[in-house]
N, C-alpha and C. Protein backbone atom coordinates (compact mmCIF):
# COMPACT_ATOMS: atom_id res chain seq x y z
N UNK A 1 -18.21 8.22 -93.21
CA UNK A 1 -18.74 8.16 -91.85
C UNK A 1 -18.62 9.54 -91.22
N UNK A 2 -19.89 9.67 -90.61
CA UNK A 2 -19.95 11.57 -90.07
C UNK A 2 -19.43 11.14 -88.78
N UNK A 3 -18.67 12.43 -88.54
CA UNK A 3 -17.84 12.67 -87.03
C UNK A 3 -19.16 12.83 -86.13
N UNK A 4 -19.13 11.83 -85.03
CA UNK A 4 -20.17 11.80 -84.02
C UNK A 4 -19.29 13.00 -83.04
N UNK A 5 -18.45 12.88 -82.66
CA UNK A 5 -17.81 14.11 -81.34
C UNK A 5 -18.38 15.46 -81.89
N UNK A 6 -18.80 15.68 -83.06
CA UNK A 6 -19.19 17.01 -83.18
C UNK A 6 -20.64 17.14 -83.15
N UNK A 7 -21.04 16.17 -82.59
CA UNK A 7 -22.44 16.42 -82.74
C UNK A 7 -23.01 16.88 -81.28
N UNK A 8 -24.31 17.34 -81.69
CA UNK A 8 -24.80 17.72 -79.91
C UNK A 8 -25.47 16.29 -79.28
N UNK A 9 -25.87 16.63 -78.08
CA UNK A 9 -26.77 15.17 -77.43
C UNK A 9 -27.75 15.97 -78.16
N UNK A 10 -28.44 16.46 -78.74
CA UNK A 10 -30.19 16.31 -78.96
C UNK A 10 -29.57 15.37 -80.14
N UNK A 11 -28.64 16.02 -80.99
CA UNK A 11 -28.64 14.97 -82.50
C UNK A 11 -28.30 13.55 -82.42
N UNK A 12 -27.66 13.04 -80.98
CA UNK A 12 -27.15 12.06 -81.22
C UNK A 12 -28.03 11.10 -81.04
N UNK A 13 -29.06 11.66 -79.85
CA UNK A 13 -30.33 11.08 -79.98
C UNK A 13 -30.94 10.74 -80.40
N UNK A 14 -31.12 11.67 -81.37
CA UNK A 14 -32.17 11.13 -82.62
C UNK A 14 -31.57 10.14 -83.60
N UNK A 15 -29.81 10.16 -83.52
CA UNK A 15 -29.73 9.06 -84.09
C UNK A 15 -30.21 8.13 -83.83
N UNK A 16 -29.71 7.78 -82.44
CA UNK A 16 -29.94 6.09 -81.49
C UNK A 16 -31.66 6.25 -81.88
N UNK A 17 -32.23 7.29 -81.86
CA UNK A 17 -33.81 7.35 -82.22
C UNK A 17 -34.22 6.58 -83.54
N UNK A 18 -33.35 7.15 -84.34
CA UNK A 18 -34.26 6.67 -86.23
C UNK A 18 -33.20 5.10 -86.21
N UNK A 19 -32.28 4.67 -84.97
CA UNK A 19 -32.39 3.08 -85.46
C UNK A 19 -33.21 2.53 -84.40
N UNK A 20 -33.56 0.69 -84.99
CA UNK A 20 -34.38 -0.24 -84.27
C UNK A 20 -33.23 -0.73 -83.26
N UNK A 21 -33.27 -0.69 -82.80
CA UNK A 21 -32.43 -1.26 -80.91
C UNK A 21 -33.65 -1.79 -80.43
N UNK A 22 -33.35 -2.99 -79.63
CA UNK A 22 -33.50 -3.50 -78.52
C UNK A 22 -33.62 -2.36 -77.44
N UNK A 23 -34.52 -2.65 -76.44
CA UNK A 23 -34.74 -1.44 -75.80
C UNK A 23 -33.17 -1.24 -74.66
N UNK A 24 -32.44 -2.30 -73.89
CA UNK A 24 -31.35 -2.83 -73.53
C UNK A 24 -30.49 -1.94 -74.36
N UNK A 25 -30.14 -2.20 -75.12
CA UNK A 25 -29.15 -1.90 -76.00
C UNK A 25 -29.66 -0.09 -76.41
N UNK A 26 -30.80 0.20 -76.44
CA UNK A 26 -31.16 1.92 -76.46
C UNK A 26 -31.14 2.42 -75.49
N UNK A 27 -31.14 2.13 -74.32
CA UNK A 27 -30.48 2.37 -72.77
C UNK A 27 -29.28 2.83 -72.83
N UNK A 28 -28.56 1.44 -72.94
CA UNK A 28 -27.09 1.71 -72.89
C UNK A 28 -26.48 3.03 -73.78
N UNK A 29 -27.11 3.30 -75.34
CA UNK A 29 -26.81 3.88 -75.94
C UNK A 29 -26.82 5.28 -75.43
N UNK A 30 -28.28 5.65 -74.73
CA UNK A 30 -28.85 6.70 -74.18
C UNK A 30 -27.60 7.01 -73.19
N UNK A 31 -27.09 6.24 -72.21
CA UNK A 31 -26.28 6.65 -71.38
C UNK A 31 -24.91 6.86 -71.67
N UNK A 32 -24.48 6.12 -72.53
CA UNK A 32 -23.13 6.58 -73.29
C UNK A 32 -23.16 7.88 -73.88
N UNK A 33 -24.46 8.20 -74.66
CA UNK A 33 -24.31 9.42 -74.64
C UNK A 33 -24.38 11.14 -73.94
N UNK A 34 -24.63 10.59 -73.05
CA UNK A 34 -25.24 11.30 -71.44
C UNK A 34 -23.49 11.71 -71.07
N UNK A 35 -22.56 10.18 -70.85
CA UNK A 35 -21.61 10.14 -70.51
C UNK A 35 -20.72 11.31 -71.37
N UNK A 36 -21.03 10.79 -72.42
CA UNK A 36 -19.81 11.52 -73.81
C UNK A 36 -20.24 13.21 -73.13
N UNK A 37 -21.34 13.41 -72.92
CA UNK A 37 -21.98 14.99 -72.99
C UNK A 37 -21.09 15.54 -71.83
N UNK A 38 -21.42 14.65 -71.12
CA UNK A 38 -20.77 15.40 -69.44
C UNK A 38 -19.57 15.64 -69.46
N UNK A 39 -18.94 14.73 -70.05
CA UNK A 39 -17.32 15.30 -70.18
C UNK A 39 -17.21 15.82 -71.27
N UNK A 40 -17.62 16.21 -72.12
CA UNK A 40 -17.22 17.07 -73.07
C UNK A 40 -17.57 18.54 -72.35
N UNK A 41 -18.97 18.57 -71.50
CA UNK A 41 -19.36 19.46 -70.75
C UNK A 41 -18.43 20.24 -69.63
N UNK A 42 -17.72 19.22 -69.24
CA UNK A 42 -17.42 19.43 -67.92
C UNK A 42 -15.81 20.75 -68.03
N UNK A 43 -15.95 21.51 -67.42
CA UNK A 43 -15.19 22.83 -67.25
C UNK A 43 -13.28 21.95 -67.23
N UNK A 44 -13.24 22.25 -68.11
CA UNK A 44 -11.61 21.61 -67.89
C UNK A 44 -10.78 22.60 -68.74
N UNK A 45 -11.27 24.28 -68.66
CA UNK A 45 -10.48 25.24 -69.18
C UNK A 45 -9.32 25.21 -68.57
N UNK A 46 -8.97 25.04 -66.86
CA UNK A 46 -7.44 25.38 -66.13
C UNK A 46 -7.18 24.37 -65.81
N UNK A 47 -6.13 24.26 -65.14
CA UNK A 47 -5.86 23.24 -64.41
C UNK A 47 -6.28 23.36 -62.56
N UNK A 48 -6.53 24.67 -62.77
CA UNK A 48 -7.04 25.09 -61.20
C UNK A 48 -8.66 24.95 -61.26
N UNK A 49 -9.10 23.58 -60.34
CA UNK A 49 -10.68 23.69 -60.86
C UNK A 49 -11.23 24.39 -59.59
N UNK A 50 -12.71 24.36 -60.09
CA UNK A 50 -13.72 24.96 -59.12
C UNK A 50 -13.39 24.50 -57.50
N UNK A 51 -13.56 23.65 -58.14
CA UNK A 51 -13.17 22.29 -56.40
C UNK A 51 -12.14 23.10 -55.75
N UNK A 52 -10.65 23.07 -56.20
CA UNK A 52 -9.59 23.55 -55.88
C UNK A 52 -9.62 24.92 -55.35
N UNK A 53 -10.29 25.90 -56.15
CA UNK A 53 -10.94 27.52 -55.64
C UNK A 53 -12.15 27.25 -54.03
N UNK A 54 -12.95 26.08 -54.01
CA UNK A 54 -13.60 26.32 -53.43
C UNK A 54 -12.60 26.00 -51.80
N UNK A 55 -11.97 24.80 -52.01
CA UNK A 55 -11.26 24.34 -51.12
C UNK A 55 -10.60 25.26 -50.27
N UNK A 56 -9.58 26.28 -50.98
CA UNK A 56 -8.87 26.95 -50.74
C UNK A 56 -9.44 27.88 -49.81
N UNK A 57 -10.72 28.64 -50.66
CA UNK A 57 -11.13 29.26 -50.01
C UNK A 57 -12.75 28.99 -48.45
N UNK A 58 -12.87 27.76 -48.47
CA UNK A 58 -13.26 27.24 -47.42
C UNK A 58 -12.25 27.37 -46.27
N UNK A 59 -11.29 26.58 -46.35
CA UNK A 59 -9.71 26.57 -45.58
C UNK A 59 -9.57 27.99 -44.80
N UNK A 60 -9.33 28.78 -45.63
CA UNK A 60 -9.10 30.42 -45.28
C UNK A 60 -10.05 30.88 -44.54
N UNK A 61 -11.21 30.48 -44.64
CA UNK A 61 -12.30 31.23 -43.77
C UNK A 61 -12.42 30.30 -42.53
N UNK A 62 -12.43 29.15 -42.85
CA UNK A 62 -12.16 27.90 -41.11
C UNK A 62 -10.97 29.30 -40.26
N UNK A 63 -9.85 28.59 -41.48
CA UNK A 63 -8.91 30.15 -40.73
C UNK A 63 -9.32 30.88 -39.73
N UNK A 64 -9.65 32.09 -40.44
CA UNK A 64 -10.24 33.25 -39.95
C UNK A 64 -11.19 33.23 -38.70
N UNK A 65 -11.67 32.08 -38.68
CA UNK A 65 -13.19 32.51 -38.21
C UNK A 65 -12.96 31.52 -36.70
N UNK A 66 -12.05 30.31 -36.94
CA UNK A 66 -12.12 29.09 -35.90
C UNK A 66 -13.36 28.44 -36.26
N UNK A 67 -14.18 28.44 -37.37
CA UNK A 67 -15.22 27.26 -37.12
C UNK A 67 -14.78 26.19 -37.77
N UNK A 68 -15.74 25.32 -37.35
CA UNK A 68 -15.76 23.91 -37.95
C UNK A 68 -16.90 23.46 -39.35
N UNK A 69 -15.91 23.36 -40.09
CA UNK A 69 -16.93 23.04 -41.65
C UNK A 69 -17.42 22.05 -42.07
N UNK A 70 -18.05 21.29 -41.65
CA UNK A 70 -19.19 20.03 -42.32
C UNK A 70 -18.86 19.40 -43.64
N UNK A 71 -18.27 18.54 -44.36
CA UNK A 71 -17.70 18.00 -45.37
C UNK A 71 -16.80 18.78 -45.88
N UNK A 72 -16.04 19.25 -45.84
CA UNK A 72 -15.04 20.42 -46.42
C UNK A 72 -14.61 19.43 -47.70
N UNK A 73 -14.48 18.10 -47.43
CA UNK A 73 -13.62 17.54 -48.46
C UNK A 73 -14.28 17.39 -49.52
N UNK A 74 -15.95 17.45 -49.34
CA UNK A 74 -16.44 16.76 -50.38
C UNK A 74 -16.74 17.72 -51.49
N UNK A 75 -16.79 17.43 -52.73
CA UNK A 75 -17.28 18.36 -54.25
C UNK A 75 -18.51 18.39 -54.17
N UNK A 76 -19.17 19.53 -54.19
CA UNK A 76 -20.73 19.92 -54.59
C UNK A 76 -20.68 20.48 -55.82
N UNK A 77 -19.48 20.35 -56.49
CA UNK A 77 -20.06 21.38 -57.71
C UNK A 77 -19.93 20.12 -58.60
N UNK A 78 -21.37 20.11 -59.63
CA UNK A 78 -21.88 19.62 -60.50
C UNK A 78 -22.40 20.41 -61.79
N UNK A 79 -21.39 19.14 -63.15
CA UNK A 79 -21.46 20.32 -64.27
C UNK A 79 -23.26 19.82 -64.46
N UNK A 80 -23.62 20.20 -65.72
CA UNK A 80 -25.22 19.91 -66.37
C UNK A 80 -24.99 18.64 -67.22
N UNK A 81 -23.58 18.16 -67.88
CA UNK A 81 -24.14 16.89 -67.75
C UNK A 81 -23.64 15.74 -66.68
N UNK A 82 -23.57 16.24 -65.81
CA UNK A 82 -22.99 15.00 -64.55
C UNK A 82 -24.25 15.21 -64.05
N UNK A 83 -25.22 16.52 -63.86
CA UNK A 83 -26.59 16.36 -63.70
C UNK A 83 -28.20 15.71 -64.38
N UNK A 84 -27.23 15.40 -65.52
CA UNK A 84 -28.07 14.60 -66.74
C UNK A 84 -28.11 13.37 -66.39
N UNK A 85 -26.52 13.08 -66.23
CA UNK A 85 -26.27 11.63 -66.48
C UNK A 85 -26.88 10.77 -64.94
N UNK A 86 -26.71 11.78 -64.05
CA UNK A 86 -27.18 11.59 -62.38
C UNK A 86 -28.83 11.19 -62.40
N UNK A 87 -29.27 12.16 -63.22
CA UNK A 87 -30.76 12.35 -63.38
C UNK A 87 -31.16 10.56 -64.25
N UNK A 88 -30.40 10.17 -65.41
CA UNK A 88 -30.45 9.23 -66.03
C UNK A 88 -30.57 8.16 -65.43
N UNK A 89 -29.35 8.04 -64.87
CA UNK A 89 -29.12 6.89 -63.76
C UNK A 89 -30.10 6.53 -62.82
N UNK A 90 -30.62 7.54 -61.99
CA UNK A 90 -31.26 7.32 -61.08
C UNK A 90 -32.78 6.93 -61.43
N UNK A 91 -32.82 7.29 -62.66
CA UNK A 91 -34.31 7.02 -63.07
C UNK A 91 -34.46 5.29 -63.78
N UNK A 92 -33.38 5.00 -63.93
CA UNK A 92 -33.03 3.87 -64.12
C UNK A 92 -33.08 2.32 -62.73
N UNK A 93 -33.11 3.01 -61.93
CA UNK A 93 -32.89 2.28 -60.59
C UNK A 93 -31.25 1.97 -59.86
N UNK A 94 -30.57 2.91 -60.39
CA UNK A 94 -29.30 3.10 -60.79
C UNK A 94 -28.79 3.26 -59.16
N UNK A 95 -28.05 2.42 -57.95
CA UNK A 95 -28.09 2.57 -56.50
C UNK A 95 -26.79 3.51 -56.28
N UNK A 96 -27.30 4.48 -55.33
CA UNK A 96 -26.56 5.68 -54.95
C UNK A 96 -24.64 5.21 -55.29
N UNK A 97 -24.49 3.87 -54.58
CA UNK A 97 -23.06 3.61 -54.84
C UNK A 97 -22.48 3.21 -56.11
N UNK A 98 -23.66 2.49 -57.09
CA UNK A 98 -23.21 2.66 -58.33
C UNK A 98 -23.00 3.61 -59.17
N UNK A 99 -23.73 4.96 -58.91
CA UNK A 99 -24.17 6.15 -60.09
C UNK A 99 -22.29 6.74 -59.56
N UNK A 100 -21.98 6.62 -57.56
CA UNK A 100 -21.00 6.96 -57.37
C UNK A 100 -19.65 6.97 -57.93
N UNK A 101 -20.01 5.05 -58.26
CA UNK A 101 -18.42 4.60 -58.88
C UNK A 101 -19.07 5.26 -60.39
N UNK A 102 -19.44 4.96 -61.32
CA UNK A 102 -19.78 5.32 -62.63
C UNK A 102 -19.09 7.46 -62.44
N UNK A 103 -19.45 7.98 -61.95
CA UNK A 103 -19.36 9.44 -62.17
C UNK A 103 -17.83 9.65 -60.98
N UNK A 104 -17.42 8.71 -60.86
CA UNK A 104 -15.90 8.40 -59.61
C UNK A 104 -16.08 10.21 -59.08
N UNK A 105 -17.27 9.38 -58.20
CA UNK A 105 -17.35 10.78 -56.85
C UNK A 105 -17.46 9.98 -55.82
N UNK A 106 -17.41 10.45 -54.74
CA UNK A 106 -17.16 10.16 -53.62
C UNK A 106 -19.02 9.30 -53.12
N UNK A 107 -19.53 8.56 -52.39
CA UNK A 107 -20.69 8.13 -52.33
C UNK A 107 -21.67 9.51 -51.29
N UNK A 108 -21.11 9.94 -50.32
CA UNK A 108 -21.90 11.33 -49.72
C UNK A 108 -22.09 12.41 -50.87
N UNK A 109 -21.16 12.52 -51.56
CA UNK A 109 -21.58 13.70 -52.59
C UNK A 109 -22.72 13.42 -53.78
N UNK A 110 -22.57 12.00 -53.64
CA UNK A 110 -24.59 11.50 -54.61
C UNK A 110 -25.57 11.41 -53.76
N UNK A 111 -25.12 11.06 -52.58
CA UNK A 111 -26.14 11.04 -51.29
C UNK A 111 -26.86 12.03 -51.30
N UNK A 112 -25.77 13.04 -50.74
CA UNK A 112 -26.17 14.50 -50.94
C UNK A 112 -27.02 15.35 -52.21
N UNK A 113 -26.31 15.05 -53.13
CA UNK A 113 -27.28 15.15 -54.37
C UNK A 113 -28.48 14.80 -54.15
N UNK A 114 -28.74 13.27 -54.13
CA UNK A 114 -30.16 12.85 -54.39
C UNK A 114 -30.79 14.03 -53.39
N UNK A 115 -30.54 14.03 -52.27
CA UNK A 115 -31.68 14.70 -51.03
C UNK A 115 -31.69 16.46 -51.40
N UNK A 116 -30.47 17.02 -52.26
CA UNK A 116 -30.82 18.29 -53.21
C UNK A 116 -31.71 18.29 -54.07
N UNK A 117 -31.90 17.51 -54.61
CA UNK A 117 -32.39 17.23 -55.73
C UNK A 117 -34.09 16.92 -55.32
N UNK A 118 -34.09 16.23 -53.97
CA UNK A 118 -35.66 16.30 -54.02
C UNK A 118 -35.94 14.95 -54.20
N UNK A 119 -35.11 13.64 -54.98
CA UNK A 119 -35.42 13.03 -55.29
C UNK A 119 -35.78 11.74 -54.10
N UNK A 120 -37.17 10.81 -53.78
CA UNK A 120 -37.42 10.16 -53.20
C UNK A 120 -37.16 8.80 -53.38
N UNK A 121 -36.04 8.36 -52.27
CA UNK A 121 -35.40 7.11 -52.27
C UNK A 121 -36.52 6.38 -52.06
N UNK A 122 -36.20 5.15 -52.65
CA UNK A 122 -37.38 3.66 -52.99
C UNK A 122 -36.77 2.92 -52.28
């Protein structure tokens, strides 16, 4: 049996591709592997993440400056596959609070997404 973790998403694709699935069941597959991508994707070189740098330095400039910052709490940074799997979901009919709990972000920070993104709520 070949090691699937070493494979890329185009190859794994084409696995779930060259078998017969149920289209249900090639969904699901499609998104598990969306899932596997994003976290394998996702920046987890430090223990100090982006978030944590951005925070900090949001904070410091409120500091400095006395203004008031508009979601300070929330994460905008999105790796490419939490943008895959976002993109997946939603094309799916996938509702802003579900894609939320599934990717455990906060529900304004998919909100926010979708209306970055361009994408037109149904």
């Amino acid at each position: 049996m070949e090691m699937l973790e070493y494979k890329t998403e185009s190859e794994l694709k084409a696995i779930v591709n060259d078998c017969e699935l149920d289209f249900d069941i090639r969904i699901n597959a499609e998104k598990e592997i969306l899932r596997w991508t994003m976290y394998r994707t996702s920046p987890q070189e430090s223990s100090i993440t982006p978030r944590d740098e951005w925070k900090r330095e949001i904070k410091r400039r409120a500091k400095q400056t006395g203004l008031y910052i508009a979601c300070e709490e929330l994460n905008f940074f999105w790796s490419k596959g939490e943008l895959d799997y976002f993109e997946f979901l939603w094309k799916q009919g996938v509702s802003i609070g579900e894609i939320a709990k599934d990717l455990e972000r906060n529900y304004a920070e998919v909100a926010l997404l979708v209306i970055d993104r361009g994408v037109v709520l149904q």
